[in-house]
N, C-alpha and C. Protein backbone atom coordinates (compact mmCIF):
# COMPACT_ATOMS: atom_id res chain seq x y z
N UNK A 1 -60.86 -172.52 123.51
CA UNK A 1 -61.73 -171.42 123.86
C UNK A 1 -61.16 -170.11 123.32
N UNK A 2 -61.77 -168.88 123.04
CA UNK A 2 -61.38 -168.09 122.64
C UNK A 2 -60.67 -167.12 123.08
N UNK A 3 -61.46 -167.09 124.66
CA UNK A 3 -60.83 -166.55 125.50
C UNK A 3 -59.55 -166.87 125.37
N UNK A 4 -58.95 -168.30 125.43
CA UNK A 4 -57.44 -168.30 125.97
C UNK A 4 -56.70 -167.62 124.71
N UNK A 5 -57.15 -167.61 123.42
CA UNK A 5 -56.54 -167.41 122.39
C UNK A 5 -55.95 -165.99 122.49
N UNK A 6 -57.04 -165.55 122.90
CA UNK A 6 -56.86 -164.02 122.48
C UNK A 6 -55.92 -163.53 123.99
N UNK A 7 -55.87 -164.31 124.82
CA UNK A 7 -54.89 -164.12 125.80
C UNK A 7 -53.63 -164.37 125.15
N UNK A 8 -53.35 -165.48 124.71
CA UNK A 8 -52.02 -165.72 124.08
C UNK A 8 -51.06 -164.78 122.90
N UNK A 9 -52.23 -164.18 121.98
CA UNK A 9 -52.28 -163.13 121.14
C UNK A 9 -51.85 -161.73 121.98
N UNK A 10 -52.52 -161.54 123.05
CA UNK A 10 -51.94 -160.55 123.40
C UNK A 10 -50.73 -160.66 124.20
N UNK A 11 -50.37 -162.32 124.85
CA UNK A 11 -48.95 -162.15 124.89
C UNK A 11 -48.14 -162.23 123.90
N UNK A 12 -48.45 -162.76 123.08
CA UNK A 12 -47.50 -162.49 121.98
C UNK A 12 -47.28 -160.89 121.63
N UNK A 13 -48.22 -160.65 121.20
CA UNK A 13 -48.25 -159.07 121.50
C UNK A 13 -47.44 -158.40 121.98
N UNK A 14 -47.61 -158.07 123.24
CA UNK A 14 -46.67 -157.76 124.22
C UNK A 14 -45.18 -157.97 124.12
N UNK A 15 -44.66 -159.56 123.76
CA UNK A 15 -43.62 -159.90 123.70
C UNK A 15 -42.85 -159.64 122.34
N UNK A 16 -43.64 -158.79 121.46
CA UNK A 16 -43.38 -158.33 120.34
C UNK A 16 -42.94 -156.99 120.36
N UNK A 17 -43.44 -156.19 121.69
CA UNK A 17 -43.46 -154.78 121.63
C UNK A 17 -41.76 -154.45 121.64
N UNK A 18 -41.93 -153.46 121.25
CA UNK A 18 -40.37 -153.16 121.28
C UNK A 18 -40.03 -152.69 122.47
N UNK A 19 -41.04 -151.90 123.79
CA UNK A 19 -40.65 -151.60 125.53
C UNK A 19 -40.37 -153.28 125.74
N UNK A 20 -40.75 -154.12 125.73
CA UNK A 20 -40.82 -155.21 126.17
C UNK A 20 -39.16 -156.18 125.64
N UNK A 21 -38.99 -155.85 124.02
CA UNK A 21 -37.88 -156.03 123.39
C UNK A 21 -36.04 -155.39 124.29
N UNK A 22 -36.54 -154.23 124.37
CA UNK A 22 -35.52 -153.48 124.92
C UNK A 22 -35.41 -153.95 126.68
N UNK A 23 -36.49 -154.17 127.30
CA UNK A 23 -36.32 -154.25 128.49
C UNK A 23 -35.34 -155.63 128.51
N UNK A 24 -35.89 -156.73 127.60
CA UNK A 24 -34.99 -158.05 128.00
C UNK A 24 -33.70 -157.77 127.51
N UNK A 25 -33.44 -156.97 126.45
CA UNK A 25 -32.09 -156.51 125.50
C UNK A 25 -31.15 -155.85 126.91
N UNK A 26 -31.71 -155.01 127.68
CA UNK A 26 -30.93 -154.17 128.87
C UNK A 26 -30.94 -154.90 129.64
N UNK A 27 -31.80 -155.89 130.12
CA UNK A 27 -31.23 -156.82 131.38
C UNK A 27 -30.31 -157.91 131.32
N UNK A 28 -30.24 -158.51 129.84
CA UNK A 28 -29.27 -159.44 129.20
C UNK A 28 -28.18 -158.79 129.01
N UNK A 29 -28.04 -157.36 128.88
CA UNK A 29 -26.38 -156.58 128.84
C UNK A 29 -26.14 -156.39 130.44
N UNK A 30 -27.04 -156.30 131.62
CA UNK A 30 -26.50 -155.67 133.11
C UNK A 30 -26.19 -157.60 133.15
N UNK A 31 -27.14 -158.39 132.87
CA UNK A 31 -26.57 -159.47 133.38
C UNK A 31 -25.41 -159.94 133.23
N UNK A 32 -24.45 -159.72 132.08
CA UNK A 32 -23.31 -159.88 131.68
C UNK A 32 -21.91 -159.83 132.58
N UNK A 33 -21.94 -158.95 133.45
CA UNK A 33 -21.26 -158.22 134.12
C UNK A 33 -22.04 -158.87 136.22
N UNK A 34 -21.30 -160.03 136.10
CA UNK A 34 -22.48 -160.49 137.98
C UNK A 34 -22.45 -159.41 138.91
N UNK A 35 -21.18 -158.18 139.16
CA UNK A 35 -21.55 -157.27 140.13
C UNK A 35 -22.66 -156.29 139.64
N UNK A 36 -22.81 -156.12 138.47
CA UNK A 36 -23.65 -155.22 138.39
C UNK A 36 -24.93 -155.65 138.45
N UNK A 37 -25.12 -156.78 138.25
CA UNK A 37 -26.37 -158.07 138.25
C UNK A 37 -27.04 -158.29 139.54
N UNK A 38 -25.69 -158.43 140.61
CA UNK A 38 -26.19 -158.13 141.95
C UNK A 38 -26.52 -157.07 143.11
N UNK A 39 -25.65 -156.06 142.08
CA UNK A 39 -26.19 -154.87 142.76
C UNK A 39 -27.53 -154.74 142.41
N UNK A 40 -28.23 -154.87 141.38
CA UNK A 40 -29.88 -154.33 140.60
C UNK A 40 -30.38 -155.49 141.71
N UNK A 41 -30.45 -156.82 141.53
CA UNK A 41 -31.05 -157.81 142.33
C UNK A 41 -31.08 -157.11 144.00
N UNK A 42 -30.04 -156.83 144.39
CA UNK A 42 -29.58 -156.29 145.87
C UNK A 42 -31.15 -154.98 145.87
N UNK A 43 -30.71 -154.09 144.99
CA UNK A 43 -31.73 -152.74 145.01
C UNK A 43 -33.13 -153.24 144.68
N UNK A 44 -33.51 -154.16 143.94
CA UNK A 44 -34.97 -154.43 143.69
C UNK A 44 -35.16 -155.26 145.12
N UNK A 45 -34.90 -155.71 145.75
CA UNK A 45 -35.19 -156.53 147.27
C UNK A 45 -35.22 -155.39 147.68
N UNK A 46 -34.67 -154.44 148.23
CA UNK A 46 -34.62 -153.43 149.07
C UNK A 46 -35.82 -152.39 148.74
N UNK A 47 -36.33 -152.31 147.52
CA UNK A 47 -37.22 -151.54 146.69
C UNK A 47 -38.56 -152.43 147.38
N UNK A 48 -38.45 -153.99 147.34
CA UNK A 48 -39.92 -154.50 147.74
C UNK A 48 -40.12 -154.09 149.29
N UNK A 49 -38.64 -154.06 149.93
CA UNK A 49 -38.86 -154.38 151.92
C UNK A 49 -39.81 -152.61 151.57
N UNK A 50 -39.06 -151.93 151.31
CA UNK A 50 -39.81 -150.34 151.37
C UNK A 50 -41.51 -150.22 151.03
N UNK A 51 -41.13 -150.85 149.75
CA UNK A 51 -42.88 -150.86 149.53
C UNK A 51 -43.75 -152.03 150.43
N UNK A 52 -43.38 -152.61 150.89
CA UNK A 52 -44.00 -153.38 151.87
C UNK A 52 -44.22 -152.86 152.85
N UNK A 53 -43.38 -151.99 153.71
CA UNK A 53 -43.58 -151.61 154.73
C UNK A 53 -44.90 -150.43 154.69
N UNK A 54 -44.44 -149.74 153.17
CA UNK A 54 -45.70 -149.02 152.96
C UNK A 54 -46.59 -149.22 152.75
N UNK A 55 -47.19 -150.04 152.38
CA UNK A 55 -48.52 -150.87 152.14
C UNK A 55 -49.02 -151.19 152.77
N UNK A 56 -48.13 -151.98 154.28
CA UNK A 56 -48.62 -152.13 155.70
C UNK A 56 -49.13 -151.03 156.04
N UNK A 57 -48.80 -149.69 155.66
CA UNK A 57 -48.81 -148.33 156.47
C UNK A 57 -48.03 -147.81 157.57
N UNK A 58 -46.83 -148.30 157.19
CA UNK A 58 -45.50 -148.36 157.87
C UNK A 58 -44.81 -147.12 157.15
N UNK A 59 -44.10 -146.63 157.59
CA UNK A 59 -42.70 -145.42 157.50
C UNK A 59 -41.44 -146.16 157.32
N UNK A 60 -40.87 -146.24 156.23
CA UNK A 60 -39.27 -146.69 156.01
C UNK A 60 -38.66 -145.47 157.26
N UNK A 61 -37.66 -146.12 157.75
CA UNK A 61 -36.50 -145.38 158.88
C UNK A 61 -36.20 -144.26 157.90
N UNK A 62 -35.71 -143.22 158.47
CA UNK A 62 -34.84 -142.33 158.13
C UNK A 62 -33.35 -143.00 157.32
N UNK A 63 -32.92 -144.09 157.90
CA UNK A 63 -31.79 -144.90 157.65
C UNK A 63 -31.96 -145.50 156.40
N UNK A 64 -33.53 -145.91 156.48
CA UNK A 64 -33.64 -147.31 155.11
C UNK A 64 -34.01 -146.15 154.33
N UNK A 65 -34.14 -145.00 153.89
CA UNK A 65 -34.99 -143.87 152.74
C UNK A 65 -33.46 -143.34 152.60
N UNK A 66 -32.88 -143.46 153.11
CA UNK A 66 -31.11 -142.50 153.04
C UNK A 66 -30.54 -143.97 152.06
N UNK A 67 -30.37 -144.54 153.14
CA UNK A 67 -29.67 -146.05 152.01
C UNK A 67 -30.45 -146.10 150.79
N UNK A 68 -31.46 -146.43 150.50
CA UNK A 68 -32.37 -146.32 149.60
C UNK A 68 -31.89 -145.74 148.53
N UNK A 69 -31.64 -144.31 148.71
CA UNK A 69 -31.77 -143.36 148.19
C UNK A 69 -30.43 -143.00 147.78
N UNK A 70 -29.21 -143.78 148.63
CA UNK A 70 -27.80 -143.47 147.75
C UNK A 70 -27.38 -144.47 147.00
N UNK A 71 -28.36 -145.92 146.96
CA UNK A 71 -28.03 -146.92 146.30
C UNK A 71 -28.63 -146.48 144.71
N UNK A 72 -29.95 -146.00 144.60
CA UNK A 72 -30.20 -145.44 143.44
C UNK A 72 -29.24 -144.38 142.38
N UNK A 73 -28.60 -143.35 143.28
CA UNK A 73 -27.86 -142.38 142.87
C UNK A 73 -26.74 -143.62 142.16
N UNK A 74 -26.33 -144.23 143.18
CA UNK A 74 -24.92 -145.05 142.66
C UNK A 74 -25.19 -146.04 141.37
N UNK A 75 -26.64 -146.92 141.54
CA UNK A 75 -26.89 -147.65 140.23
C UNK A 75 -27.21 -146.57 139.04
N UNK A 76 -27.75 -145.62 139.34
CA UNK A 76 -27.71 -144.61 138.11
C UNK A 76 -27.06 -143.83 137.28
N UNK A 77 -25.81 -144.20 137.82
CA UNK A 77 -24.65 -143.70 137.89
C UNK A 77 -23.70 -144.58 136.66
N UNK A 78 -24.15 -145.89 136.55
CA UNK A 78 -24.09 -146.93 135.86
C UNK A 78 -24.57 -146.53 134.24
N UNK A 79 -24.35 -146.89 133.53
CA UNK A 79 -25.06 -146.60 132.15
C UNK A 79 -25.65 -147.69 132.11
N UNK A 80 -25.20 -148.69 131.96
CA UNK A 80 -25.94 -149.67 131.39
C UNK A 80 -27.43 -150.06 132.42
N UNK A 81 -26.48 -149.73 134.12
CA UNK A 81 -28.36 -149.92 134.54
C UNK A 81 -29.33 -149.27 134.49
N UNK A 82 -28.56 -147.74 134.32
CA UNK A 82 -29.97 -147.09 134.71
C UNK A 82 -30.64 -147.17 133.33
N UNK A 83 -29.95 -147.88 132.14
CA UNK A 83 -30.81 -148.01 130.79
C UNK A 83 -31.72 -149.12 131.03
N UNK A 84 -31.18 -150.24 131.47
CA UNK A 84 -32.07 -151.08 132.07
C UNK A 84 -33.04 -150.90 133.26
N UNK A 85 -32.96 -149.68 134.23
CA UNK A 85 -34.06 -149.45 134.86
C UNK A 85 -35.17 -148.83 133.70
N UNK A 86 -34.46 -147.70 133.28
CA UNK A 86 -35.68 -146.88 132.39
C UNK A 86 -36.61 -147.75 131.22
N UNK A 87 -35.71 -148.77 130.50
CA UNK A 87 -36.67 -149.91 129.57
C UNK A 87 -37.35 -150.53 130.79
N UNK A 88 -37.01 -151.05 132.07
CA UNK A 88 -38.16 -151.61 132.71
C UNK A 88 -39.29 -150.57 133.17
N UNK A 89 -38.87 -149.24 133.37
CA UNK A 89 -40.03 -148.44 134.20
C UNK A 89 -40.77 -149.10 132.22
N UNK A 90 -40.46 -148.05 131.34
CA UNK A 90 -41.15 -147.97 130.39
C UNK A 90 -41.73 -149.39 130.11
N UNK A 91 -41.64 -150.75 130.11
CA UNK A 91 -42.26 -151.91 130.15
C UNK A 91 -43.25 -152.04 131.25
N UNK A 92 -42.89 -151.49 132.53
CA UNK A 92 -44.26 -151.51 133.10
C UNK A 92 -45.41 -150.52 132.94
N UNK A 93 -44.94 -149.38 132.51
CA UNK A 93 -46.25 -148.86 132.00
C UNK A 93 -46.97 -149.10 130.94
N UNK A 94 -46.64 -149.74 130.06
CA UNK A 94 -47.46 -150.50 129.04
C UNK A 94 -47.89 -151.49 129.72
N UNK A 95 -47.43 -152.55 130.50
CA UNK A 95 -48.20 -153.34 131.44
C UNK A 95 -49.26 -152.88 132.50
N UNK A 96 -49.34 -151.55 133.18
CA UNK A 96 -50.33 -151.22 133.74
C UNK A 96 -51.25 -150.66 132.90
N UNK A 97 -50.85 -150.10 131.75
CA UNK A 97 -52.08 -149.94 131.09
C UNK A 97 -53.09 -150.84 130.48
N UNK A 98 -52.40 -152.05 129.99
CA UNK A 98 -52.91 -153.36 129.42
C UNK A 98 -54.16 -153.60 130.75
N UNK A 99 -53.64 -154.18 131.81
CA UNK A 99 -54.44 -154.35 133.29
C UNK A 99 -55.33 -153.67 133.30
N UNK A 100 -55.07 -151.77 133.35
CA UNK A 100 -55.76 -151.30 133.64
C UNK A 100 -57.25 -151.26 132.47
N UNK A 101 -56.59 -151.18 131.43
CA UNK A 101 -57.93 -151.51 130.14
C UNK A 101 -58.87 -152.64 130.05
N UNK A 102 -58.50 -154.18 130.88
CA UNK A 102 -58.58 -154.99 130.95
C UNK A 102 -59.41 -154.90 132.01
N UNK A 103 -59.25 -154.46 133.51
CA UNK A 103 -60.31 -154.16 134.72
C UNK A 103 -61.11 -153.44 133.66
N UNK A 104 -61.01 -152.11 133.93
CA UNK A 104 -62.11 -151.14 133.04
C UNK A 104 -63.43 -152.17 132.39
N UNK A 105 -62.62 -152.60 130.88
CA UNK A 105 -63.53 -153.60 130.45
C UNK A 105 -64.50 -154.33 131.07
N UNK A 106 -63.98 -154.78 132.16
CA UNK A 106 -65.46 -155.99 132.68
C UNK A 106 -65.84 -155.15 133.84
N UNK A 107 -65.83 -154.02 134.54
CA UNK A 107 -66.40 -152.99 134.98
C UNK A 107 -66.40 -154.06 136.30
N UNK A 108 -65.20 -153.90 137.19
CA UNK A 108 -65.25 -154.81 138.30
C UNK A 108 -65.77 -153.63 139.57
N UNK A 109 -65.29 -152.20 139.06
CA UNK A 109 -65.20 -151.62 140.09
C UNK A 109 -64.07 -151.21 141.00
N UNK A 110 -63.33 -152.05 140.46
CA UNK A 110 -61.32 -152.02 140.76
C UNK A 110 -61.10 -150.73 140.59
């Protein structure tokens, strides 16, 4: 079908892009190193409990937005992660835009 084709094309696509190139290039250098591997793993869990709670329409503690918020300072602090955060922010915004062009298109109303 054509459909699937042109799905595959645009993953290929994608997996061609160079945000997409660099993002696996920076997570294959933090992975190298397991504390620094588990600190990012440690902070992206802690990144979902927050946004979860917000989505519920919940308030992170004063406690969990402070922790939060000095674990970032400290991974950023890192070169190599916060290069690997910034290739992932920049990989997901080419991914929300893809989505978002993709809703648009078939006019769901999304």
């Amino acid at each position: 079908m054509r459909i699937y084709d042109e799905a595959h094309a645009l993953a290929k696509a994608i997996k061609e892009s160079s945000e997409y190139k660099r993002m696996v290039q920076t997570q294959k250098r933090v992975m190298e190193n397991p504390k620094d591997w588990e600190m990012v793993t440690d902070y992206m869990k802690k990144q979902m409990e927050v946004q979860t709670l917000q989505m519920m329409g919940q308030e992170p503690s004063q406690k969990q937005v402070e922790s939060f918020n000095q674990m970032t300072g400290a991974l950023m602090a890192i070169p190599a992660i916060a290069e690997y955060f910034q290739a992932q922010y920049a990989f997901s915004q080419i991914y929300q835009d893809v989505m978002k062009i993709i809703t648009e298109g078939m006019d769901l109303g999304l």
